[in-house]
Structure formats: structure tokens, C-alpha cells
C-alpha atoms as a PDB file:
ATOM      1  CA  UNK A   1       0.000   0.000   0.000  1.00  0.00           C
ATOM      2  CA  UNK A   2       2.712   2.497   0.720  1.00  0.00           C
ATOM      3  CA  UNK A   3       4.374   2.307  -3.277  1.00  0.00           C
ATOM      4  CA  UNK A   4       0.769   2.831  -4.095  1.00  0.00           C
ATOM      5  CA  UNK A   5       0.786   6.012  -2.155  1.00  0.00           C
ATOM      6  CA  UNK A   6       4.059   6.845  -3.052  1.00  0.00           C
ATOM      7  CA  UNK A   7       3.651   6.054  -7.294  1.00  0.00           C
ATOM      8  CA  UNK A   8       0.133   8.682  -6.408  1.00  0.00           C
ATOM      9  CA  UNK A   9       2.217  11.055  -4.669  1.00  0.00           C
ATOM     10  CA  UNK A  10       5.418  11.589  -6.028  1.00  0.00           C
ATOM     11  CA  UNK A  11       4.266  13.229  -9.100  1.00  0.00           C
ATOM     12  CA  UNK A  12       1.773  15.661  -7.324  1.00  0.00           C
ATOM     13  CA  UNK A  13       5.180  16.980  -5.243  1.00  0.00           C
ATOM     14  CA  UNK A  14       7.063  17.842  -8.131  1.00  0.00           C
ATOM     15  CA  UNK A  15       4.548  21.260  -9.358  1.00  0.00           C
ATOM     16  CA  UNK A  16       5.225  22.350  -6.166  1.00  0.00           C
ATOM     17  CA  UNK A  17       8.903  22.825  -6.883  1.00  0.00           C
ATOM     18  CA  UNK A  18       9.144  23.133 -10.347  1.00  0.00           C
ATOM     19  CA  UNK A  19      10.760  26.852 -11.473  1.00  0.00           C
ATOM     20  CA  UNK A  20       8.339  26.695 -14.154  1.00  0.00           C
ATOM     21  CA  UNK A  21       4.602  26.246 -12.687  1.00  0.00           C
ATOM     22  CA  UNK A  22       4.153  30.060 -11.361  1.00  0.00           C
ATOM     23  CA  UNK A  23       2.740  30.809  -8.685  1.00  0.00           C
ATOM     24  CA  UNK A  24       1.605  28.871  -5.600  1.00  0.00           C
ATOM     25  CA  UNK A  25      -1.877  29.166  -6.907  1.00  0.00           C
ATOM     26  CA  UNK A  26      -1.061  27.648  -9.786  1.00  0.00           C
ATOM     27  CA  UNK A  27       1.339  24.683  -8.476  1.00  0.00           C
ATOM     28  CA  UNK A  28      -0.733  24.131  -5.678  1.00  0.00           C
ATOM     29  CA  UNK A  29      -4.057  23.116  -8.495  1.00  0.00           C
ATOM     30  CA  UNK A  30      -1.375  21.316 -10.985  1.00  0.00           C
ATOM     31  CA  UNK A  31      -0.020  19.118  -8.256  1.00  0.00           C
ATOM     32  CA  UNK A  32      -3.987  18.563  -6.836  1.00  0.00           C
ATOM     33  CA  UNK A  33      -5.007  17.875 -10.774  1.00  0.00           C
ATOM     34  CA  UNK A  34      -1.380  15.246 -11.018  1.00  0.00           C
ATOM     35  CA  UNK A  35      -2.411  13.289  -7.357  1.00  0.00           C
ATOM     36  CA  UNK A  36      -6.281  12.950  -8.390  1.00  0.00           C
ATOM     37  CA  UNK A  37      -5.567  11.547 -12.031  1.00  0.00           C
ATOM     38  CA  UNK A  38      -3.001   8.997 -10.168  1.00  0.00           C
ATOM     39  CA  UNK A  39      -5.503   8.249  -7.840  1.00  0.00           C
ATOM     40  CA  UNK A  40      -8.168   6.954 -10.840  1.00  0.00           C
ATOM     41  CA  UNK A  41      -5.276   5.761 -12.456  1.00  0.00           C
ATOM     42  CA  UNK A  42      -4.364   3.528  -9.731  1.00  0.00           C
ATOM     43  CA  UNK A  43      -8.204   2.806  -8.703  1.00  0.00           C
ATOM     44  CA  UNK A  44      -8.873   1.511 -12.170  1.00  0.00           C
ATOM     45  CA  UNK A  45      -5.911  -0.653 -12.313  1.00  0.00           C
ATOM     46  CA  UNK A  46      -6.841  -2.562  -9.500  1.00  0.00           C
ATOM     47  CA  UNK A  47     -10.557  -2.615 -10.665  1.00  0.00           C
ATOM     48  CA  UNK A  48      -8.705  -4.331 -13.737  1.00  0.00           C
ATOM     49  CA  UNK A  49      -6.760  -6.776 -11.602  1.00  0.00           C
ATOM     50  CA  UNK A  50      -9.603  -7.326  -9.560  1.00  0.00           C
ATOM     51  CA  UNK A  51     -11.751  -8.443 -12.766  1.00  0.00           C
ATOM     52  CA  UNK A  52      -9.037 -10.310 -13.943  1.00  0.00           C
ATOM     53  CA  UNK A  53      -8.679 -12.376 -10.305  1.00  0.00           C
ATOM     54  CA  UNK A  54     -12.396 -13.196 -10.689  1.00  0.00           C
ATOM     55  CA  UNK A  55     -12.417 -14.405 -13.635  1.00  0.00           C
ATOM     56  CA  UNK A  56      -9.263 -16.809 -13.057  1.00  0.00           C
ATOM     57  CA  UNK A  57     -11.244 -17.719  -9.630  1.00  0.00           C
ATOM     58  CA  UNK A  58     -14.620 -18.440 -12.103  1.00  0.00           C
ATOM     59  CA  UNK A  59     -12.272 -19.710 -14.428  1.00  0.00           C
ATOM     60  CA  UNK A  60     -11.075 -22.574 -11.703  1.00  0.00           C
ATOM     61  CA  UNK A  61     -14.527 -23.149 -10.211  1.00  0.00           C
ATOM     62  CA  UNK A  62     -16.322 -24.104 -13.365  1.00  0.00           C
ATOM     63  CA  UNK A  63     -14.189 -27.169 -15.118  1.00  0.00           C
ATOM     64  CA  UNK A  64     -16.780 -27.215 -18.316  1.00  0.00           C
ATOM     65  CA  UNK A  65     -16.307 -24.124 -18.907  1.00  0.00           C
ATOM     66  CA  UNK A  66     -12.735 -24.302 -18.979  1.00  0.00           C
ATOM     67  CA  UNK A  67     -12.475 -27.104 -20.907  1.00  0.00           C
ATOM     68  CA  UNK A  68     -14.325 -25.209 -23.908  1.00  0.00           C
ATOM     69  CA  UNK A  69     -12.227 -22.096 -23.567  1.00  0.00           C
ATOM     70  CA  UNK A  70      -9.105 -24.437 -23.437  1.00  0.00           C
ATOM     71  CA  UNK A  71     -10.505 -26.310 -26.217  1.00  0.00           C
ATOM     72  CA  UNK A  72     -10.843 -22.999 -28.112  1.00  0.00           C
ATOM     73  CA  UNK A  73      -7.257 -21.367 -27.420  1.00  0.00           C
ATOM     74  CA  UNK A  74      -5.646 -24.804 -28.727  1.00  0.00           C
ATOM     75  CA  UNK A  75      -7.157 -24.103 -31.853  1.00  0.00           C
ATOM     76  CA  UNK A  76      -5.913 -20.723 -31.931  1.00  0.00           C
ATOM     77  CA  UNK A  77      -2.236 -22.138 -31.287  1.00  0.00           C
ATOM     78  CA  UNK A  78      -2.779 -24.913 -33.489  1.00  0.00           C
ATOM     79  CA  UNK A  79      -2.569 -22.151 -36.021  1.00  0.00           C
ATOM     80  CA  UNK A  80       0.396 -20.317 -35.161  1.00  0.00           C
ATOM     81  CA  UNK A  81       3.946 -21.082 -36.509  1.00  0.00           C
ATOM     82  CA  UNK A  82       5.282 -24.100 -34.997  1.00  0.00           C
ATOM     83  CA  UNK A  83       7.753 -23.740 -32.747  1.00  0.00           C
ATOM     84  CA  UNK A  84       8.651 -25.603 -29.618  1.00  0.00           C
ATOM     85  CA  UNK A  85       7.331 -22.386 -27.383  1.00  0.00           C
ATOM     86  CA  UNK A  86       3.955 -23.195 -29.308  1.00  0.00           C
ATOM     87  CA  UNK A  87       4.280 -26.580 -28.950  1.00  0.00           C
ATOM     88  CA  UNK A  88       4.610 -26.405 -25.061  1.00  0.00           C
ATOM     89  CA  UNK A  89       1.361 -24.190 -25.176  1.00  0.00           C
ATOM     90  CA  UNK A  90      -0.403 -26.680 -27.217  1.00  0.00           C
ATOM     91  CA  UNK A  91       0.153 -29.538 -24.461  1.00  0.00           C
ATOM     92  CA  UNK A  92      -0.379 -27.739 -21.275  1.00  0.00           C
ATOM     93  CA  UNK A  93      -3.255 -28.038 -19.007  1.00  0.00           C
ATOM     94  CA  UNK A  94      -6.824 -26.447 -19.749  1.00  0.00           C
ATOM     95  CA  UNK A  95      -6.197 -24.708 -16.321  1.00  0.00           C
ATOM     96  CA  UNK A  96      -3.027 -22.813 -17.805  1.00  0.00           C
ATOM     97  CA  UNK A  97      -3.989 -21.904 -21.282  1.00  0.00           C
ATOM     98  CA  UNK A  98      -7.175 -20.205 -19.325  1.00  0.00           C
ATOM     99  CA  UNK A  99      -5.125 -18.484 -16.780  1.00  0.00           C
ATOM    100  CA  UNK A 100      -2.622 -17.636 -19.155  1.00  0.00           C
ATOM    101  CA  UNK A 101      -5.470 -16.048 -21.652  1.00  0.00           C
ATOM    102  CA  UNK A 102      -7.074 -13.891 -18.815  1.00  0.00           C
ATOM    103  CA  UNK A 103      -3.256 -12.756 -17.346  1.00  0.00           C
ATOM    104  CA  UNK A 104      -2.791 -11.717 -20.981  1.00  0.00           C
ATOM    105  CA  UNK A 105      -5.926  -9.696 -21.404  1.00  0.00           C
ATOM    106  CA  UNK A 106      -5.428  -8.071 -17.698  1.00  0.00           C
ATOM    107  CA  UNK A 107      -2.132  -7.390 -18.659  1.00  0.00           C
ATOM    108  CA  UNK A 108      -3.116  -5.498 -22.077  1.00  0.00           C
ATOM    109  CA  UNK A 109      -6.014  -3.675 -20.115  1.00  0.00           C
ATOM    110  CA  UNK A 110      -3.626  -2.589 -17.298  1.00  0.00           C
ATOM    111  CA  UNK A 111      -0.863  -1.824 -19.788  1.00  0.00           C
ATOM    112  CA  UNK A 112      -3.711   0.770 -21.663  1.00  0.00           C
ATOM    113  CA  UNK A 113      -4.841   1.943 -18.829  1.00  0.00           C
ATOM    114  CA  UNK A 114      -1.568   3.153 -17.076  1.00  0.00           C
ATOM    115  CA  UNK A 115      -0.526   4.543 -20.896  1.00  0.00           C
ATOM    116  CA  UNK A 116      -4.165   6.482 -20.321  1.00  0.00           C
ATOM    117  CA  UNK A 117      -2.771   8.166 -16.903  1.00  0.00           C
ATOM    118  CA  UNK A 118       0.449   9.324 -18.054  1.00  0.00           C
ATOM    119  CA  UNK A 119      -0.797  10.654 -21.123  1.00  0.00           C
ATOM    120  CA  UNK A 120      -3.459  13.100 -19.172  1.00  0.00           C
ATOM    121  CA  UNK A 121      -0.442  13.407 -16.510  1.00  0.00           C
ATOM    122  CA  UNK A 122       1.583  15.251 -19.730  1.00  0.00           C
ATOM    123  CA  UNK A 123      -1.600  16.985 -20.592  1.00  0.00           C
ATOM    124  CA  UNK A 124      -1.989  18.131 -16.639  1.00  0.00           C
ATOM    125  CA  UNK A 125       1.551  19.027 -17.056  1.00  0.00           C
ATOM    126  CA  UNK A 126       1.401  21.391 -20.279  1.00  0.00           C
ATOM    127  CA  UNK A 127      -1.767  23.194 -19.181  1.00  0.00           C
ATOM    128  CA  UNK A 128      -0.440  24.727 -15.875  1.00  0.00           C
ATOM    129  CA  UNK A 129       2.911  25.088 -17.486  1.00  0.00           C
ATOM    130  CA  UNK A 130       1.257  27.007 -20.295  1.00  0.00           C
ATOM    131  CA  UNK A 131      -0.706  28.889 -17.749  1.00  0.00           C
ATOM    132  CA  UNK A 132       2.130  29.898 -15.921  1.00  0.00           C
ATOM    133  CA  UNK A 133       4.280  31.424 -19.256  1.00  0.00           C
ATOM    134  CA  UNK A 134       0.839  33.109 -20.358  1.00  0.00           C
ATOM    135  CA  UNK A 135       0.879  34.726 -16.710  1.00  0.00           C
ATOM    136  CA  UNK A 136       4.223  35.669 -16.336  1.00  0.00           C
ATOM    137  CA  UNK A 137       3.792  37.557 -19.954  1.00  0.00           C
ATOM    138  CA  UNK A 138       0.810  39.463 -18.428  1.00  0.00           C
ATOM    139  CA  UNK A 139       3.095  40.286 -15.364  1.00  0.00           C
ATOM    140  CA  UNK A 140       5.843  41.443 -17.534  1.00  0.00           C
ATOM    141  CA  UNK A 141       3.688  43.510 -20.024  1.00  0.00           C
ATOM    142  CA  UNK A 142       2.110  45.493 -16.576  1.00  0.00           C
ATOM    143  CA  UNK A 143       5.127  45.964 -14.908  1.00  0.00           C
ATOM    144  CA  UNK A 144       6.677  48.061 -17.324  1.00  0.00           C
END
């Protein structure tokens, strides 16, 4: 729990001593704008894992099931280049192919998902930098 806090926090510190966010105003709603997109960042990552721990758990609990996603994922590899990688995917248990299909998808989700945060972390970023340099050019013009 504390890296989570820390991964949400770190980047919410850094407006409030950068040269180039203004004034405290400003810093003080970039680096509240930074920790509350980490925040759903990190919430909806571990909504993802969550889903993708149920359905491994569902996955376990219901053997037919299993068997006919197994069934269907064989076929998939069936038509992939063979290699001995393949090969060892081929012959494993209906348990792993499942488990290894949902930690892929989980994976992909969590993967988009984090490339979603940093993304509006750099747009976060550029607007109060932006709005700093458009206020400091107001300043200057003023104080002449």
C-alpha cells in the first residue's frame, strides 16, 4: 500500500517545486489535478486486476467451462507457426492456457490503462505550465 501512495504522490510533489509552474496558486491546483488523475489511475488498475482475479477464480470453479475455452485457445495455437514455445502451449493443461489467456488480457487492459494516466499526466503538465508562461507575460507587459 505504501508504493501505491508513493507512485500517487510523487508526481503531485514535483509542481510544487518546479521553477516553471508560477505561482503557488497555480502549483498548488497542478499538483492537486497530477495526485487525483493517479488516484483513478491507480483505482482503475486494480478494478482491472480485480476483474481479472475473478475471472481466473470463475475460471477454476467451473471445469466445463474451462475445458471449452481451453478447447478454443488450442485451436488458436494450433494455427500459429510451430515452434517448440507453441508446442509447449499446445500440451499444457486447460487450467493454464485459461489463466494464461485472462493474465494476458489483464495485462493489455492494465498496460492501456496506465498509458491512459500518463498521457493526461503530460496533458496536466502542459496546461499549468502554459498557464504559468501566459501569466508571467501578463506580469511582464504590466510591470513596465
Amino acid at each position: 500500500m505504501s508504493n501505491y501512495l508513493g507512485y500517487s504522490v510523487a508526481p503531485a510533489i514535483y509542481p510544487l517545486v518546479a521553477e516553471n509552474k508560477g505561482d503557488i496558486t497555480n502549483r498548488v491546483n497542478c499538483a492537486g489535478a497530477q495526485f487525483t488523475n493517479n488516484l483513478k489511475g491507480g483505482l482503475t488498475v486494480a478494478a482491472a486486476y480485480g476483474a481479472g482475479a475473478g475471472a481466473g477464480y470463475l475460471a477454476l470453479k467451473n471445469p466445463g467451462v474451462t475445458s471449452k475455452i481451453a478447447q478454443g485457445i488450442t485451436k488458436v495455437l494450433k494455427k500459429l507457426p510451430d515452434c517448440k514455445f507453441v508446442q509447449t502451449l499446445v500440451k499444457a493443461s486447460p487450467k493454464v492456457k485459461v489463466l494464461g489467456a485472462i493474465a494476458g488480457v489483464t495485462t493489455m487492459v492494465v498496460s492501456y490503462i496506465a498509458g491512459k494516466t500518463i498521457f493526461k499526466a503530460g496533458q496536466i503538465d502542459q496546461k499549468y505550465t502554459d498557464k504559468a508562461t501566459w501569466e508571467n507575460k501578463v506580469k511582464n507587459v504590466f510591470d513596465v
